[in-house]
C-alpha atoms as a PDB file:
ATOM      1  CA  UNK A   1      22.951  74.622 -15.134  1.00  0.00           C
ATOM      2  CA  UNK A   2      20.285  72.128 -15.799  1.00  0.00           C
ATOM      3  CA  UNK A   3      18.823  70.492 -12.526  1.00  0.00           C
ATOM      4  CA  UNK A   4      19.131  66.802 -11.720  1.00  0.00           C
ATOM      5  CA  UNK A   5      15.803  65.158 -10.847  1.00  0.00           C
ATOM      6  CA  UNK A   6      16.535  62.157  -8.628  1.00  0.00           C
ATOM      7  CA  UNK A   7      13.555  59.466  -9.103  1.00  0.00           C
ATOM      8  CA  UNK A   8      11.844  58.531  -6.342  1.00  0.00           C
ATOM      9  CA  UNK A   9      11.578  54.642  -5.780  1.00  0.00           C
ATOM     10  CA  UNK A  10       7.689  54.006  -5.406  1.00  0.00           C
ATOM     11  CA  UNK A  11       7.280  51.359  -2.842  1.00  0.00           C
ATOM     12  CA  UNK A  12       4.664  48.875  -2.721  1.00  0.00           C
ATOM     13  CA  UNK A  13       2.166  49.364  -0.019  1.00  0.00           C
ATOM     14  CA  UNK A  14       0.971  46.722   2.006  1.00  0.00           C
ATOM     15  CA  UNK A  15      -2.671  47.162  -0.344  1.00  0.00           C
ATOM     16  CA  UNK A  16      -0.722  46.927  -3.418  1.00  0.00           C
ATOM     17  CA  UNK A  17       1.345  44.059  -1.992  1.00  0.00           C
ATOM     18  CA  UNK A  18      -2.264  42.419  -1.052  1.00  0.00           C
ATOM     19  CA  UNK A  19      -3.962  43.080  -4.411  1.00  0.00           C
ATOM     20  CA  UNK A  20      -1.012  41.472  -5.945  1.00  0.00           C
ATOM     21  CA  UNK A  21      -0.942  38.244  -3.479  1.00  0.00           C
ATOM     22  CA  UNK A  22      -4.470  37.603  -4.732  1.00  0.00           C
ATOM     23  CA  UNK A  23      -4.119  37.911  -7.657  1.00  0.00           C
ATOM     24  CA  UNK A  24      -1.232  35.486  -7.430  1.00  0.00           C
ATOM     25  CA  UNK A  25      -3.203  33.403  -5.468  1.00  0.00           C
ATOM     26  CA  UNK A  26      -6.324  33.338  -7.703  1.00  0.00           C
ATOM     27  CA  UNK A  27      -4.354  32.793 -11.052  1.00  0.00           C
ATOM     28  CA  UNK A  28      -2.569  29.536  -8.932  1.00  0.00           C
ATOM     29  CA  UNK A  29      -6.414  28.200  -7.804  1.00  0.00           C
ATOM     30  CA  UNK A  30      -7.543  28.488 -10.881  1.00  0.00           C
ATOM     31  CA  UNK A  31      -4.805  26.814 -13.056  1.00  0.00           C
ATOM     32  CA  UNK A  32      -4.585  24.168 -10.508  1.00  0.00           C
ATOM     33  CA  UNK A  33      -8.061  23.907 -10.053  1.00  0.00           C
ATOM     34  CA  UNK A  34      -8.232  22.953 -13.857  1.00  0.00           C
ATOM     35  CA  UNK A  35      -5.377  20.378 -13.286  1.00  0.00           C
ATOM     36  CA  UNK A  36      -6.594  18.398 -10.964  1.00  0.00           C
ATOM     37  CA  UNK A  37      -9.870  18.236 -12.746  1.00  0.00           C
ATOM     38  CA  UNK A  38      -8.265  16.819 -15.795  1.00  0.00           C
ATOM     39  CA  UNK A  39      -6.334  14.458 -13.703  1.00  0.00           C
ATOM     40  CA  UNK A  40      -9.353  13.100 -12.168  1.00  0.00           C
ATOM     41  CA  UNK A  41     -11.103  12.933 -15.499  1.00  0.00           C
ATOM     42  CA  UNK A  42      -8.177  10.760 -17.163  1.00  0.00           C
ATOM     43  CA  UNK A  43      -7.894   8.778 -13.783  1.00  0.00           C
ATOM     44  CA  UNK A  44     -11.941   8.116 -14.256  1.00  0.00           C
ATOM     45  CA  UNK A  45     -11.249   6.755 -17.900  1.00  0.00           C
ATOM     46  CA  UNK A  46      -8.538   4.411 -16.540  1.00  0.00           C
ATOM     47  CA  UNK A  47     -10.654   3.032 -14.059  1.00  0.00           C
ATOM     48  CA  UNK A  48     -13.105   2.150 -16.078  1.00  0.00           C
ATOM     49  CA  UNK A  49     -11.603   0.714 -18.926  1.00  0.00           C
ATOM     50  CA  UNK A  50      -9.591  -1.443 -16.233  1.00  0.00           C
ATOM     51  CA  UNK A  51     -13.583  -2.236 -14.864  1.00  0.00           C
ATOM     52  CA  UNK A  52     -14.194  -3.221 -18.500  1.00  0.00           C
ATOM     53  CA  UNK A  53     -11.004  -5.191 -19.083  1.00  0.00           C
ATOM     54  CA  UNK A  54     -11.970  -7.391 -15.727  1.00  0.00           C
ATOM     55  CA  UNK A  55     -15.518  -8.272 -16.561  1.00  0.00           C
ATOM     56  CA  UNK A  56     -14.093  -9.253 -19.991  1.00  0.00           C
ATOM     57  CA  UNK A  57     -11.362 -11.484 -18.516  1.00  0.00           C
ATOM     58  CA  UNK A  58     -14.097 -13.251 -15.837  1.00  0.00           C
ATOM     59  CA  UNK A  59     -16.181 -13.617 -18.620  1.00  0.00           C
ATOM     60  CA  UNK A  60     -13.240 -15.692 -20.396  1.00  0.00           C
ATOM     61  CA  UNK A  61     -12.347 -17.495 -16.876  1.00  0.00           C
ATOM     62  CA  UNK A  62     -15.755 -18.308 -16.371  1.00  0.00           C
ATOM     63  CA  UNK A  63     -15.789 -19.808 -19.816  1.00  0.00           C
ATOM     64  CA  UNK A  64     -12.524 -21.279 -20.094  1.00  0.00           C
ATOM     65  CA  UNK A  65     -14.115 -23.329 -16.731  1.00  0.00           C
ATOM     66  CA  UNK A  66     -16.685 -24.181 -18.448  1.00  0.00           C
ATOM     67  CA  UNK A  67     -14.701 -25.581 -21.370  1.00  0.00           C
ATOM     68  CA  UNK A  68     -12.583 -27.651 -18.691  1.00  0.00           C
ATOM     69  CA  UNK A  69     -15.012 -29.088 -16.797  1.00  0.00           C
ATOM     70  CA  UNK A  70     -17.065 -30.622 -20.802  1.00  0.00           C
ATOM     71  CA  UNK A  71     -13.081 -31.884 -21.547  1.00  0.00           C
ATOM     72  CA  UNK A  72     -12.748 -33.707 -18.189  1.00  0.00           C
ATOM     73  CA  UNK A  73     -16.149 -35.528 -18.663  1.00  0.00           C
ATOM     74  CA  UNK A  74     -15.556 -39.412 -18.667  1.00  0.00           C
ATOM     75  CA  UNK A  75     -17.707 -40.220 -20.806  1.00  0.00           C
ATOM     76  CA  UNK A  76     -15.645 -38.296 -23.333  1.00  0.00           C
ATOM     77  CA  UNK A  77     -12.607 -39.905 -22.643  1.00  0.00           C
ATOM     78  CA  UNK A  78     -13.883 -43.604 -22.584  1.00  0.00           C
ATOM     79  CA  UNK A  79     -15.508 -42.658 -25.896  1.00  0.00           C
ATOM     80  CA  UNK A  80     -12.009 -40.936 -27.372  1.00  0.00           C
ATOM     81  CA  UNK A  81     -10.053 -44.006 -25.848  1.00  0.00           C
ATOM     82  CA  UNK A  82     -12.664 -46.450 -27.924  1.00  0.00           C
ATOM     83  CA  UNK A  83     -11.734 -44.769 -30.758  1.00  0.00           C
ATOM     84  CA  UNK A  84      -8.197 -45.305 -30.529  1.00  0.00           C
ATOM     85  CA  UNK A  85      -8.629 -48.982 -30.065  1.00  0.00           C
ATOM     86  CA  UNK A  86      -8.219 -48.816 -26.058  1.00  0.00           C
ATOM     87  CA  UNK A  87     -10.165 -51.226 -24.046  1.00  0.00           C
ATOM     88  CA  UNK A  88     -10.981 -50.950 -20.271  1.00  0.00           C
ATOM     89  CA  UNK A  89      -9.836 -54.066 -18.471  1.00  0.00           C
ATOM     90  CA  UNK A  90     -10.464 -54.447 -14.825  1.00  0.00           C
ATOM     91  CA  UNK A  91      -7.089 -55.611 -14.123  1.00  0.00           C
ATOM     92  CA  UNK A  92      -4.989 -52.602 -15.195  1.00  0.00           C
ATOM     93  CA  UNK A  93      -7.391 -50.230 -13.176  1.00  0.00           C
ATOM     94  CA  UNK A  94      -5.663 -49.405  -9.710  1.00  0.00           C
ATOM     95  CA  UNK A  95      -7.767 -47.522  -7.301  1.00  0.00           C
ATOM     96  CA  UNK A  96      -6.348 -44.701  -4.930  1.00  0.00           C
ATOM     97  CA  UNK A  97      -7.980 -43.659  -2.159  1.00  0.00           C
ATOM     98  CA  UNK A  98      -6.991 -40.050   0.151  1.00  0.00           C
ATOM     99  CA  UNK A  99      -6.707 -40.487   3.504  1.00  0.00           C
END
């Protein structure tokens, strides 16, 4: 009669269970590691292109003040209301004063 041959079960031994907890552990640091450095590299990019997009839009604040303030000059508007026939009288000019 042929013999049966049972298989032993190998277990893992507390080095083998180590070895493979590193290894675990190393493959994790490593991939996450990488992660986060790609993160922080797309997170730098945003940053600054947010940086550049805000010194762009002073720029056109600063300007667009600038603009304003050459518009509001009186001497522009007496000389637009001139040419549109308007005359200054001293009668229809009302003064307010802020108290």
């Amino acid at each position: 009669m042929a013999k049966i041959v049972k298989k032993k079960r190998r277990r893992l031994s507390f080095n083998g269970f180590a070895i493979v907890l590193f290894v675990f552990s190393l493959t994790a640091f490593l991939i996450s590691n990488l992660l986060i450095n790609t993160i922080n590299t797309n997170l730098t990019i945003k940053i600054q292109k947010l940086t550049d997009e805000l010194n762009t839009l002073k720029s056109d604040n600063q300007n667009l003040s600038f603009e304003i303030q050459s518009l509001e000059n009186k001497e522009r508007v007496y000389v637009i209301a001139q040419a549109a026939n308007m005359n200054q009288t001293q009668e229809n000019i009302v003064s307010v004063t802020g108290e």
